[in-house]
C-alpha atoms as a PDB file:
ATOM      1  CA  UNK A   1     123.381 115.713 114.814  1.00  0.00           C
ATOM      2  CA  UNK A   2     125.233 118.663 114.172  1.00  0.00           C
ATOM      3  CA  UNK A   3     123.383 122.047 114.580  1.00  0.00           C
ATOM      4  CA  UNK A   4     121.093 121.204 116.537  1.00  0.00           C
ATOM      5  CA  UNK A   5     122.440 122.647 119.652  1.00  0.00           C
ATOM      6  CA  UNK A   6     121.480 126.374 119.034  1.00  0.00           C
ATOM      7  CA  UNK A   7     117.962 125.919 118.391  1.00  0.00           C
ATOM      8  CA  UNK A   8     117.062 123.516 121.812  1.00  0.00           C
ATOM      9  CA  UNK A   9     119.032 125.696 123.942  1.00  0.00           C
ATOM     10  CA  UNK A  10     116.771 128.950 122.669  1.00  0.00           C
ATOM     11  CA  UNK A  11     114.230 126.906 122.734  1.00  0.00           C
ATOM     12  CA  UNK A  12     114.348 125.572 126.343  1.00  0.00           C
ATOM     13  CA  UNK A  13     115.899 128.742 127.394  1.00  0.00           C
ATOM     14  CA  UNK A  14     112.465 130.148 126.394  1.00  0.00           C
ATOM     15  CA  UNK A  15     110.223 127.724 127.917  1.00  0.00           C
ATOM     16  CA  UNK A  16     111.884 127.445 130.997  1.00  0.00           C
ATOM     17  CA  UNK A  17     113.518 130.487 132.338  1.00  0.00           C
ATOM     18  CA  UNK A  18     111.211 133.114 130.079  1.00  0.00           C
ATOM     19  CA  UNK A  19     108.672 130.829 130.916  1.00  0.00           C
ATOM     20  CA  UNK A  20     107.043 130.421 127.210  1.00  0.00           C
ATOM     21  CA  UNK A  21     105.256 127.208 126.974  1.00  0.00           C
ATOM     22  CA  UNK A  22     102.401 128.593 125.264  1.00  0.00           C
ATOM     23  CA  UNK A  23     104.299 129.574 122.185  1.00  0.00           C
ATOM     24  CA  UNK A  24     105.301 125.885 121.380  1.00  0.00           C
ATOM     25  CA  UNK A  25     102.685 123.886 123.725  1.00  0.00           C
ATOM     26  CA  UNK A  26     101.463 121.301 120.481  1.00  0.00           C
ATOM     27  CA  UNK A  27     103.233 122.135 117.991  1.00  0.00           C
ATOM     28  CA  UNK A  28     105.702 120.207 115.442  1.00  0.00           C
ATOM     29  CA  UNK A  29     108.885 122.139 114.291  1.00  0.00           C
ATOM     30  CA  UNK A  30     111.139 120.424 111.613  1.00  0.00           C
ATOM     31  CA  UNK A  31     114.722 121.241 111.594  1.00  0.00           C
ATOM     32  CA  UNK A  32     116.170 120.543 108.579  1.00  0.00           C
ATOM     33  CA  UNK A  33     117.250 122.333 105.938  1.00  0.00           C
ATOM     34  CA  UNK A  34     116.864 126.248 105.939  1.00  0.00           C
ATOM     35  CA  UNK A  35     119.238 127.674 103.269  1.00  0.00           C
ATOM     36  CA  UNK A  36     120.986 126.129  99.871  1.00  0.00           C
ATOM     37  CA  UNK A  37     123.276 128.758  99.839  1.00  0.00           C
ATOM     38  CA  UNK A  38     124.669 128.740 103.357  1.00  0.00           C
ATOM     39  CA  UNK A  39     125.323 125.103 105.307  1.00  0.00           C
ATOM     40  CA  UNK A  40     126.145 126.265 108.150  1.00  0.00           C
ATOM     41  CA  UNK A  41     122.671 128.169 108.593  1.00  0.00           C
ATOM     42  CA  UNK A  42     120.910 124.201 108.313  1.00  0.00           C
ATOM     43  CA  UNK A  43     119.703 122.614 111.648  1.00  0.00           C
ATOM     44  CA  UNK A  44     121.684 119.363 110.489  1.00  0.00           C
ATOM     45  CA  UNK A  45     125.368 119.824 108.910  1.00  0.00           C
ATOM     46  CA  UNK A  46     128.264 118.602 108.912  1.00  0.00           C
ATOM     47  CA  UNK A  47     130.409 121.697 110.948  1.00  0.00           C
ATOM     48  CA  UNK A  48     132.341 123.733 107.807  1.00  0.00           C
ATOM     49  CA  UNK A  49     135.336 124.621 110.337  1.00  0.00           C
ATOM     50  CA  UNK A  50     138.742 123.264 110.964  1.00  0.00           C
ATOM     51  CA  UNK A  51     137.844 120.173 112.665  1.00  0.00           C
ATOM     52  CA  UNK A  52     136.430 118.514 109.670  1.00  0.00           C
ATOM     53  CA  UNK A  53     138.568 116.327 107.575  1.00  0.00           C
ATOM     54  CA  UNK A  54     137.349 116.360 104.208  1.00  0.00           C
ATOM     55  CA  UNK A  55     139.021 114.497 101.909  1.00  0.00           C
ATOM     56  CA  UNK A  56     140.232 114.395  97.746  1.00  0.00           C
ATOM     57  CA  UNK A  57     137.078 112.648  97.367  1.00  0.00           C
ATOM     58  CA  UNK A  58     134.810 114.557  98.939  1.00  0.00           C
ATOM     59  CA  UNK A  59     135.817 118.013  99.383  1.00  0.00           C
ATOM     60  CA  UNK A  60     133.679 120.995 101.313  1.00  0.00           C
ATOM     61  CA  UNK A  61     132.817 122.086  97.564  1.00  0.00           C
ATOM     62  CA  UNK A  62     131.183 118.918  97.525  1.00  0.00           C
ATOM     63  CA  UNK A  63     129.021 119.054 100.532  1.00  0.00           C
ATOM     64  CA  UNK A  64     128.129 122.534  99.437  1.00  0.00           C
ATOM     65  CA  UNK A  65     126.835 121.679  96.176  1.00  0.00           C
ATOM     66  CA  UNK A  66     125.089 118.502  97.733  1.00  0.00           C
ATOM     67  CA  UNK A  67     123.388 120.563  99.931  1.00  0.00           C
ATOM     68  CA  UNK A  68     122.466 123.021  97.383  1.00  0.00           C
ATOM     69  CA  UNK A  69     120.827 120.173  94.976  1.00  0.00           C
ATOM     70  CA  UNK A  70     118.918 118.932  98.624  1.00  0.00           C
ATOM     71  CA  UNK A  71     117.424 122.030  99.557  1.00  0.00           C
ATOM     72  CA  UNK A  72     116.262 122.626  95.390  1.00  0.00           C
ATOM     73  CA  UNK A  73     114.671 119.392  95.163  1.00  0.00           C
ATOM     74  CA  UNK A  74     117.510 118.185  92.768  1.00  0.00           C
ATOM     75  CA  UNK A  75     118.902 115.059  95.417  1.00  0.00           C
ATOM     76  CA  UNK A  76     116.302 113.725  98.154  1.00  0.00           C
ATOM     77  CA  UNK A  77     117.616 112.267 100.988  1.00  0.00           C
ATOM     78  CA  UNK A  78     116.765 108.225 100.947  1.00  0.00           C
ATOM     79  CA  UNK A  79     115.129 106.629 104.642  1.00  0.00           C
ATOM     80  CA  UNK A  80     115.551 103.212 102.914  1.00  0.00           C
ATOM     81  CA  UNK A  81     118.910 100.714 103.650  1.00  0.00           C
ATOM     82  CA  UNK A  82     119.558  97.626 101.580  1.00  0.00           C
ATOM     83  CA  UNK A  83     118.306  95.175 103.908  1.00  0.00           C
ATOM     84  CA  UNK A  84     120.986  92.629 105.167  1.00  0.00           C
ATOM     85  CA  UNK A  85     121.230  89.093 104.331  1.00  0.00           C
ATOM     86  CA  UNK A  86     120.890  87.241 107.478  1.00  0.00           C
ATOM     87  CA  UNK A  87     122.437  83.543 107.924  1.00  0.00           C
ATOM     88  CA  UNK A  88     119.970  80.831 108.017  1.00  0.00           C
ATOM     89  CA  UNK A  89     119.161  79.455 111.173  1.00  0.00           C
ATOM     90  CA  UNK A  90     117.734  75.900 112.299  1.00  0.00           C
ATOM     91  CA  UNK A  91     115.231  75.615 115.424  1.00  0.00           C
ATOM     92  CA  UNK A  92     114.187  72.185 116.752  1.00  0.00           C
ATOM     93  CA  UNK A  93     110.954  71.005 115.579  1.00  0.00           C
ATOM     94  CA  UNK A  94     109.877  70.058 118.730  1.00  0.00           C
ATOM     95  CA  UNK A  95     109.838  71.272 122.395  1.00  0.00           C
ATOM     96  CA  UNK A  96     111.238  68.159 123.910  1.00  0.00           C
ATOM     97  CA  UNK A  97     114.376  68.869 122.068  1.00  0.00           C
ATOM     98  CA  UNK A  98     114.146  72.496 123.288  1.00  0.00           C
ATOM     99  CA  UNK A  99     113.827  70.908 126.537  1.00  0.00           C
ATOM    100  CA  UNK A 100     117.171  68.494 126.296  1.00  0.00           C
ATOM    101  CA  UNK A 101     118.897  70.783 125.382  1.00  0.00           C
ATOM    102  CA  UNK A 102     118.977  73.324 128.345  1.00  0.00           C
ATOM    103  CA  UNK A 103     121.020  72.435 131.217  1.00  0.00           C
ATOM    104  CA  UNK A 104     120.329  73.302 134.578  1.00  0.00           C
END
């Protein structure tokens, strides 16, 4: 996860050298998506610089208008995967053939 670097080491750096606990003891903070306009301002990006290979594809134009739609409500982000198909499998009925089968 790309970003997230920034924010834990403030973060720690305040609760355990400024010693800070109070100000986060029980609470939930969600790093996400913080500006439409600027990526690299998001908790969780893919880094804008030299070391990403973008492609004909997908280009960083791309990424910056998918990010815009995400953070206006246009695209949502899916937590769902297309379950995979799984081979059958056959188990032994019984426990005696369980049993015959493992060799000691």
């Amino acid at each position: 996860m790309k970003g997230l670097y920034p924010a834990t080491y403030d973060t720690l750096t305040d609760v355990i050298v400024n010693g800070n606990w109070d100000k986060y003891v029980g609470k939930i903070a969600t790093l996400g998506l913080v500006s439409g306009t600027d990526p690299e301002a998001n908790y969780v990006q893919i880094p804008m610089g030299d070391g990403t290979q973008w492609s004909d594809s997908f280009t960083q134009d791309d990424y910056k208008a998918m990010v815009a739609d995400m953070f206006d409500g246009q695209r949502l982000p899916s937590a769902t995967t297309l379950p995979r198909r799984l081979p059958p499998i056959s188990l032994p009925r019984s426990r005696s053939t369980i049993r015959g089968s493992i060799k000691g």
